[in-house]
C-alpha atoms as a PDB file:
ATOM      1  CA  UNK A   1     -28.365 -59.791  57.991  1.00  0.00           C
ATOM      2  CA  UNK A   2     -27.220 -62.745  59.974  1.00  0.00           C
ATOM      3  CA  UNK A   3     -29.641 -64.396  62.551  1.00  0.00           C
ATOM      4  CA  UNK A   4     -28.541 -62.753  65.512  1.00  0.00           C
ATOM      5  CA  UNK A   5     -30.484 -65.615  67.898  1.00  0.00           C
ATOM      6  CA  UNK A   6     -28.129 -68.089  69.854  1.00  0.00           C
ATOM      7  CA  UNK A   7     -28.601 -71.705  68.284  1.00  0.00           C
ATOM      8  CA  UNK A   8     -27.057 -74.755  68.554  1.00  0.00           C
ATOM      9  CA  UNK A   9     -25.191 -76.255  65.440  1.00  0.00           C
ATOM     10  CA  UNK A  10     -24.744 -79.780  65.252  1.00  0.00           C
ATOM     11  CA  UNK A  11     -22.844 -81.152  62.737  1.00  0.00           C
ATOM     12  CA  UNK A  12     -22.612 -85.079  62.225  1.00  0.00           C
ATOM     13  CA  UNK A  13     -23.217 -87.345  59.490  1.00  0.00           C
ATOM     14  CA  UNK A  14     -25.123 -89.497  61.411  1.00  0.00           C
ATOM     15  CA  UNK A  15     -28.591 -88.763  60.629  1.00  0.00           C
ATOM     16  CA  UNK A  16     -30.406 -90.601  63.432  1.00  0.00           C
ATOM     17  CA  UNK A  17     -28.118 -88.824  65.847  1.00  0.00           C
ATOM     18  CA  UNK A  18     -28.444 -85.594  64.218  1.00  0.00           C
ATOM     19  CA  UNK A  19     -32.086 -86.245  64.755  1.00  0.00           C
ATOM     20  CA  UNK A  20     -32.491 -87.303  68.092  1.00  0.00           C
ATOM     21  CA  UNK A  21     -29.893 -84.809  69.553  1.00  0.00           C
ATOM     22  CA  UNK A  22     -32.436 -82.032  67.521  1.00  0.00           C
ATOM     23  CA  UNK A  23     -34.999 -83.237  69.535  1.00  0.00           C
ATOM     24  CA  UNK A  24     -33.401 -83.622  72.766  1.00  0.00           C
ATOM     25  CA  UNK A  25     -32.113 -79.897  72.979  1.00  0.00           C
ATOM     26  CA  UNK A  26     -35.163 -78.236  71.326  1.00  0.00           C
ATOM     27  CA  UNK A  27     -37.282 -80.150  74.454  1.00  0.00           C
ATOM     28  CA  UNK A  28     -35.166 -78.012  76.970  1.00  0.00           C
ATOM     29  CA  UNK A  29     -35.890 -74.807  74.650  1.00  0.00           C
ATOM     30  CA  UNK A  30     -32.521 -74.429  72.906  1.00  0.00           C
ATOM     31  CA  UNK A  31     -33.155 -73.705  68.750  1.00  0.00           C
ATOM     32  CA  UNK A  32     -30.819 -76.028  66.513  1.00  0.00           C
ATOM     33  CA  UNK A  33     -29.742 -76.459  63.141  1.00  0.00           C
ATOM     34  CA  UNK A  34     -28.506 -79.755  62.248  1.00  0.00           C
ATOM     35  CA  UNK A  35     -26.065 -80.897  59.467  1.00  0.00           C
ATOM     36  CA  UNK A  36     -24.752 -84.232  57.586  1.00  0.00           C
ATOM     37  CA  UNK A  37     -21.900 -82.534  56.470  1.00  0.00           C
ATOM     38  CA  UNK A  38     -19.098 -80.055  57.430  1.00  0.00           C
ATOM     39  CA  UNK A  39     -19.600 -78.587  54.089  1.00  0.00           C
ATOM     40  CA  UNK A  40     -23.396 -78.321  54.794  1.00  0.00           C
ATOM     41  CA  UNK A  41     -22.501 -76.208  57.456  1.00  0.00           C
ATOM     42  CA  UNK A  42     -20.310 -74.000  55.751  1.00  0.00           C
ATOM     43  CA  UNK A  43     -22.431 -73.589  52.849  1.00  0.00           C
ATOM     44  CA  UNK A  44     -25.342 -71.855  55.504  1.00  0.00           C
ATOM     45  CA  UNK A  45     -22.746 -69.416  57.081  1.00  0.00           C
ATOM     46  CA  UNK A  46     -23.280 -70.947  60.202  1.00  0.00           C
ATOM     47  CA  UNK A  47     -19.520 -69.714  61.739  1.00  0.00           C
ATOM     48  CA  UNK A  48     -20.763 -66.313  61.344  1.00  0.00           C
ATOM     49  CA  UNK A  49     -23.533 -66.826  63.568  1.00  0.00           C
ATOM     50  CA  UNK A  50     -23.961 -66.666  67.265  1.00  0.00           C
ATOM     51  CA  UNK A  51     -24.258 -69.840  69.067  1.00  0.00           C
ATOM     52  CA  UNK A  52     -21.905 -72.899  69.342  1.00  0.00           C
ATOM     53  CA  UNK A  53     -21.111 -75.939  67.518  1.00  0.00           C
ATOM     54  CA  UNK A  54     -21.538 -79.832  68.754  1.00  0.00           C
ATOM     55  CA  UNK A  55     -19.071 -81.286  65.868  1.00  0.00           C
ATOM     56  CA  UNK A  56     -18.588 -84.910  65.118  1.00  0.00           C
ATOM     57  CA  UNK A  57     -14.830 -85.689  64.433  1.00  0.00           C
ATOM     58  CA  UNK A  58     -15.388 -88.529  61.899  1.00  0.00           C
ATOM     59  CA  UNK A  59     -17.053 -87.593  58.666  1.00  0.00           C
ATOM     60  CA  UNK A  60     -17.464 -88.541  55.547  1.00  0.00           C
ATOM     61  CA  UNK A  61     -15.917 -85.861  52.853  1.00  0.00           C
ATOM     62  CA  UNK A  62     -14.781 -82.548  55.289  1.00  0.00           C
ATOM     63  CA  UNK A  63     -13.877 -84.114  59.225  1.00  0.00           C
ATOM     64  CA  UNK A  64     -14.344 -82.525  62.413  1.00  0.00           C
ATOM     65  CA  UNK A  65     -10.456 -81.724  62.890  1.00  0.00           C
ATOM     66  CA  UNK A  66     -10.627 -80.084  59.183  1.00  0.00           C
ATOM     67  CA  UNK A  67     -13.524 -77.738  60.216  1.00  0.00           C
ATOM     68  CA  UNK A  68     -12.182 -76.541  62.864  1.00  0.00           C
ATOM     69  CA  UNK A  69      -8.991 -76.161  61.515  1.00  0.00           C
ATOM     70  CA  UNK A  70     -10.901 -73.794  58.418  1.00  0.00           C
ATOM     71  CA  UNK A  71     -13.000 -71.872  61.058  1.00  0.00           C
ATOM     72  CA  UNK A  72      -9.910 -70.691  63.177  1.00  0.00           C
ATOM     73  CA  UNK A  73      -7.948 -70.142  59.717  1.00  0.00           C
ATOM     74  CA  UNK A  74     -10.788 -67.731  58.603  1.00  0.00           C
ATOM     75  CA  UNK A  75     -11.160 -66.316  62.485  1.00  0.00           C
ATOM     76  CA  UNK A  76     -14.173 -67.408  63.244  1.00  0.00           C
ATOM     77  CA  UNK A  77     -14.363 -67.922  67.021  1.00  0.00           C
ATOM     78  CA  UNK A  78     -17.506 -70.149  67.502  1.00  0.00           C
ATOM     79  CA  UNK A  79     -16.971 -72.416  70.157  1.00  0.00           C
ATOM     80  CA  UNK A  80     -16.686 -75.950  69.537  1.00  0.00           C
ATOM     81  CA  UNK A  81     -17.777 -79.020  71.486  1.00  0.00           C
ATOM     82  CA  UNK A  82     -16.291 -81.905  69.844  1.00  0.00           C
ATOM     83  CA  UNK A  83     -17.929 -85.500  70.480  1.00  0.00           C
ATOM     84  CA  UNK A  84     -15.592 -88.510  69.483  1.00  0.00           C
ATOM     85  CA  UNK A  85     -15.757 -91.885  69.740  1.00  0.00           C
ATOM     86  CA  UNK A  86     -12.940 -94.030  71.798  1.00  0.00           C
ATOM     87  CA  UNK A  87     -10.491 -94.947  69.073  1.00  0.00           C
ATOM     88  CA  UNK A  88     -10.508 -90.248  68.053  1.00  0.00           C
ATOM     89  CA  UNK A  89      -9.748 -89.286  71.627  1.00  0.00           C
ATOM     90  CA  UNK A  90      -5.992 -88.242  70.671  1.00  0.00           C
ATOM     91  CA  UNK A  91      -6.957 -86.470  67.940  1.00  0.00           C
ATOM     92  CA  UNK A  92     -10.314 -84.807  70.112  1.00  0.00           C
ATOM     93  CA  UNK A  93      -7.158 -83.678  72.527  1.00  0.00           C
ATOM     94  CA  UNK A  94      -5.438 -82.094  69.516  1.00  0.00           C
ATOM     95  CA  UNK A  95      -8.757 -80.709  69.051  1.00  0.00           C
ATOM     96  CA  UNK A  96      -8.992 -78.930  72.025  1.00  0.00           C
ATOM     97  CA  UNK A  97      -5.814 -77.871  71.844  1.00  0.00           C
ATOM     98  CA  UNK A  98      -6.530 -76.337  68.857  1.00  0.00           C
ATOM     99  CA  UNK A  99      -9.499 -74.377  70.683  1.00  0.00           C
ATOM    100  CA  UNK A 100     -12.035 -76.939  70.963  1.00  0.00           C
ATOM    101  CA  UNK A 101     -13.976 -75.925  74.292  1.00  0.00           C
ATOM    102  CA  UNK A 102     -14.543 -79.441  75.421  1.00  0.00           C
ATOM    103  CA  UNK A 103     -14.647 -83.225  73.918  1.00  0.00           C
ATOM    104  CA  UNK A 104     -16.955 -85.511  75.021  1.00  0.00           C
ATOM    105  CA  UNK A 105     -16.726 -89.266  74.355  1.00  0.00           C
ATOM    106  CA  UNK A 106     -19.951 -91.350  72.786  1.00  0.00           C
ATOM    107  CA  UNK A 107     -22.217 -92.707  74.060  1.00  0.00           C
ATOM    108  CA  UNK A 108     -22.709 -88.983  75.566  1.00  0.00           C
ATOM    109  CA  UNK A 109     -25.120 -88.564  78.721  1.00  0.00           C
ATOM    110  CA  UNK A 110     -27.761 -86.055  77.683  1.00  0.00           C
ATOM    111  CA  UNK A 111     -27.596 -83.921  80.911  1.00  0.00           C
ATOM    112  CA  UNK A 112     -23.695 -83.335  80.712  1.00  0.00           C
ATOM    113  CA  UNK A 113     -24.442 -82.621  77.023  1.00  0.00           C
ATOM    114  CA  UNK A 114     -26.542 -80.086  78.030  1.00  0.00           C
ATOM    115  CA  UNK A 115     -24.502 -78.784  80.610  1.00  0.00           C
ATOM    116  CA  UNK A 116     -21.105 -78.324  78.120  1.00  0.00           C
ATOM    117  CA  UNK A 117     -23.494 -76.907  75.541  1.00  0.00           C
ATOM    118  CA  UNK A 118     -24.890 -74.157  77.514  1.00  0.00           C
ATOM    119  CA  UNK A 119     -21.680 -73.361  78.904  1.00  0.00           C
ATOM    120  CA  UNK A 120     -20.592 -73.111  75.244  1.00  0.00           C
ATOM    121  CA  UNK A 121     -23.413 -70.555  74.458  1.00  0.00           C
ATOM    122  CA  UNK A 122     -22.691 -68.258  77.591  1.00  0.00           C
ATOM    123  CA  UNK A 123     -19.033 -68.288  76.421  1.00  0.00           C
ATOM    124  CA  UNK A 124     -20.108 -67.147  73.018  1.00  0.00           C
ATOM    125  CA  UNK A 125     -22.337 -64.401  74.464  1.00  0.00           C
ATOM    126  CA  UNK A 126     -18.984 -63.092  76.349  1.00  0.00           C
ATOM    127  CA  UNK A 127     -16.879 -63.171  73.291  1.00  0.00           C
ATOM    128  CA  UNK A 128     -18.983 -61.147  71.293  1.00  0.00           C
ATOM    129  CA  UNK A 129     -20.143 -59.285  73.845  1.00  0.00           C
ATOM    130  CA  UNK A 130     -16.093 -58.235  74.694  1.00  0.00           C
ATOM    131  CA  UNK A 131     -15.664 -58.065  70.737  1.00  0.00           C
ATOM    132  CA  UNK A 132     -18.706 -55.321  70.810  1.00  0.00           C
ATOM    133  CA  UNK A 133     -16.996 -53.531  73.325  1.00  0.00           C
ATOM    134  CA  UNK A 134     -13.479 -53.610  71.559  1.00  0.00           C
ATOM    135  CA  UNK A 135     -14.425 -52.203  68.519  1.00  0.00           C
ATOM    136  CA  UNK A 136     -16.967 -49.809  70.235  1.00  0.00           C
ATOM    137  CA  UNK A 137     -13.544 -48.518  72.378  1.00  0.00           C
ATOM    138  CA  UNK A 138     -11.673 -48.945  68.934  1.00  0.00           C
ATOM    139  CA  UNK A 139     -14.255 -46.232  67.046  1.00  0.00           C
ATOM    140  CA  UNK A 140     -13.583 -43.699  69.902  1.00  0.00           C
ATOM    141  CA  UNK A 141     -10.040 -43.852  69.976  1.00  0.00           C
ATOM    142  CA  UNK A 142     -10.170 -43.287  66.311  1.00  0.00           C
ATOM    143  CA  UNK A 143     -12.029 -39.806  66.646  1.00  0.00           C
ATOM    144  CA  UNK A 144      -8.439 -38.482  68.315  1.00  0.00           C
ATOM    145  CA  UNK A 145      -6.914 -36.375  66.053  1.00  0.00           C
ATOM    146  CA  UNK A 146      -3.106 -36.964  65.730  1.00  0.00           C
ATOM    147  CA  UNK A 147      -1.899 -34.009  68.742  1.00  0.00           C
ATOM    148  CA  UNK A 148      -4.950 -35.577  71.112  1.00  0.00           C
ATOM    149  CA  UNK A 149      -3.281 -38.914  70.669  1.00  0.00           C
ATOM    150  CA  UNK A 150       0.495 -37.684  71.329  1.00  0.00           C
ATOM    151  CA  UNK A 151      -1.899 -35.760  74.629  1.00  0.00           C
ATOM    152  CA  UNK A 152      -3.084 -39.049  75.811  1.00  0.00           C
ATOM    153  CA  UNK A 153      -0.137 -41.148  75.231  1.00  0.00           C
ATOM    154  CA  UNK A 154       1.939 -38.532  77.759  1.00  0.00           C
ATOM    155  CA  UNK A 155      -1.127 -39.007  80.206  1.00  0.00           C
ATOM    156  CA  UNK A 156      -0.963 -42.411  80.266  1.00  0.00           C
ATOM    157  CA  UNK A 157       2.624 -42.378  80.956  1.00  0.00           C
ATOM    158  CA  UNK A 158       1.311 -40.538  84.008  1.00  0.00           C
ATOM    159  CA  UNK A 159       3.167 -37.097  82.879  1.00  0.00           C
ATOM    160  CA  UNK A 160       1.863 -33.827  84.674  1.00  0.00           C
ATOM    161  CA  UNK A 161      -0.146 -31.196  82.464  1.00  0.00           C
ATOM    162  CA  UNK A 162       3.444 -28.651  82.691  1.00  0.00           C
ATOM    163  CA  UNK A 163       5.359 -31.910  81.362  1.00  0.00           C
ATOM    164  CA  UNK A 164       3.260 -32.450  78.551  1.00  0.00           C
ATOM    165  CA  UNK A 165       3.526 -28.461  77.761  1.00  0.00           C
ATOM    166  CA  UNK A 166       6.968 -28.737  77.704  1.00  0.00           C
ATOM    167  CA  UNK A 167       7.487 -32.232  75.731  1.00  0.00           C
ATOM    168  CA  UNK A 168       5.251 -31.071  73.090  1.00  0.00           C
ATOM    169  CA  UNK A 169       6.221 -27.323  72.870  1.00  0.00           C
ATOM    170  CA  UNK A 170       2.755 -26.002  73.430  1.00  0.00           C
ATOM    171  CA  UNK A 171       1.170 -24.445  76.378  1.00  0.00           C
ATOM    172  CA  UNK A 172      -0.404 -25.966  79.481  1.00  0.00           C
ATOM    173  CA  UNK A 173      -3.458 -24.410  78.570  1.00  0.00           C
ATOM    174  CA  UNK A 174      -3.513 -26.158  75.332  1.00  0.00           C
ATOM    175  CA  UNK A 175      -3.204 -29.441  76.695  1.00  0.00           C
ATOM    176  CA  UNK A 176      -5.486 -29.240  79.054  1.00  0.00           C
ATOM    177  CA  UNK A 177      -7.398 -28.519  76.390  1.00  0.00           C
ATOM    178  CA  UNK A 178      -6.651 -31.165  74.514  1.00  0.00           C
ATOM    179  CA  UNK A 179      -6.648 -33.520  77.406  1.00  0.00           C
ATOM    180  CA  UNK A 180     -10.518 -32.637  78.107  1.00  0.00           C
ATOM    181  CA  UNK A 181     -11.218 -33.389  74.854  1.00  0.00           C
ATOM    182  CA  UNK A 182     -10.223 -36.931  74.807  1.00  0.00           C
ATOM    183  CA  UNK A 183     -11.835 -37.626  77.781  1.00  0.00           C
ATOM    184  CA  UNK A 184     -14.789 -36.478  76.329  1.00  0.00           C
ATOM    185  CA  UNK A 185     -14.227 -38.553  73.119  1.00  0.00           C
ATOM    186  CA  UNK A 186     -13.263 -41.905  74.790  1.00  0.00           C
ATOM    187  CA  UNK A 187     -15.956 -40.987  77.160  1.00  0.00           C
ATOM    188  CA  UNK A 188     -14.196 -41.430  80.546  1.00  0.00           C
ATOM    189  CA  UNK A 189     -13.558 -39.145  83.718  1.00  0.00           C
ATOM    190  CA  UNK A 190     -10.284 -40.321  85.031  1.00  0.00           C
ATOM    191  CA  UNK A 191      -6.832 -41.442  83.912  1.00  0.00           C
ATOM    192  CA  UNK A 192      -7.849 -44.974  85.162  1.00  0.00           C
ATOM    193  CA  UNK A 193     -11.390 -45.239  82.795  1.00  0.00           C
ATOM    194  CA  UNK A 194      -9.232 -43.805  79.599  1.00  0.00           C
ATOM    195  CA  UNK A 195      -6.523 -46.562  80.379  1.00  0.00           C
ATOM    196  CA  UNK A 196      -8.873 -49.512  81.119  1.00  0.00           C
ATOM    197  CA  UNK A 197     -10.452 -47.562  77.235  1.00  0.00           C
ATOM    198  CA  UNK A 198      -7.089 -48.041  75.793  1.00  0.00           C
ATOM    199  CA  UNK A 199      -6.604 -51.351  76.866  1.00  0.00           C
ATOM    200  CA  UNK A 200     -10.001 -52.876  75.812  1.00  0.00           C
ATOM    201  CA  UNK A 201      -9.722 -51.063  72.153  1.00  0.00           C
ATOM    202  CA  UNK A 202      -6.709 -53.391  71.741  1.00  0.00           C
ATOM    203  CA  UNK A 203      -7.011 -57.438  69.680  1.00  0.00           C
ATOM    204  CA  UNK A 204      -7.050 -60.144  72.182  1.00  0.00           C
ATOM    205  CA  UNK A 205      -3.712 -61.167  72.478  1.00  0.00           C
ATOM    206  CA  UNK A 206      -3.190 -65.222  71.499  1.00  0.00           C
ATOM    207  CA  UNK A 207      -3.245 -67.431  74.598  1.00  0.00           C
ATOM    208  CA  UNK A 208      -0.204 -69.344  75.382  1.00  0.00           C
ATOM    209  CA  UNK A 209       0.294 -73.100  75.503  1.00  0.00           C
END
């Protein structure tokens, strides 16, 4: 089972600042795993676990960009805080681009630091806490058997119980039976709640540039 506790992942070949960034965020009560290598990282199944990553761009073997590049290929939506020195801030803006939640230039002030990262973590909680809720809504809607589904879809078009009869060639008895039942099953009350269901059982659409 994957560690389901929040931690910070730094990942920077730079021992000594692995090291003293450890110590900095584990003094204001944040658990962190640090690594020297992108591949290090990997290796530990870190992108499957909750938290967020503070990523180095320059690295020896794997780089920052490369990482991030793997962990949105494989769908892994950990967010990532990249730091950069002066000379990588073009390629920390392609970075961000690519879905980086922030990039911070070195020498980085500890309290902003602190600030981005725990903004990172509550974002994390929200994504998996929607992504919970998506497949939870997903799992209902699959319980409809294939005449509850053609029931809802004419609801949601906002048809009338008689209309439904008559589009379906069944009686308005039936599909008010039917239409109970998949209120029950999605576990709503009103047209509004099974919509909103609908809607939130669908992938999160890509955001446009």
């Amino acid at each position: 089972m994957p560690d389901a506790e929040p931690k910070v992942f730094v990942v920077d070949d730079d021992d000594a600042l692995c090291d003293a960034l450890r110590e900095f965020l584990e003094a204001q009560g944040l658990p962190v795993e640090a690594y020297n290598s992108a591949e290090a990282f990997l290796a530990a199944g870190g992108p499957a676990r909750p938290g967020c990553l503070v990523l180095d761009v320059r690295m020896r073997g794997m780089s920052g960009i490369e990482l991030q590049g793997r962990l949105a290929a494989d769908g892994f939506a950990l967010p990532v805080i990249v730091i950069t020195g002066h000379g990588d801030v073009p390629m920390a803006i392609r970075a961000v681009r690519n879905g980086a939640v922030d990039f911070l230039e070195k020498p980085v002030p500890d309290q902003l630091l602190l600030e981005r990262i725990r903004h990172a973590l509550a974002l994390d909680a929200q994504r998996r806490l929607a992504a919970e809720e998506r497949n939870a809504a997903a799992a209902r809607l699959g319980t409809l058997t294939p005449r509850e589904r053609q029931v809802m879809d004419h609801v949601l078009a906002g048809e009338s119980n008689k209309q439904i009869a008559a589009a379906l060639g069944i009686s308005v008895k039936t599909v008010e039976a039917h239409r109970k039942r998949v209120m029950q099953k999605m576990g709503v009350h009103c047209v509004v709640d099974l919509m909103r269901a609908v809607t939130q059982s669908e992938p999160p659409r890509p955001a446009r540039e």
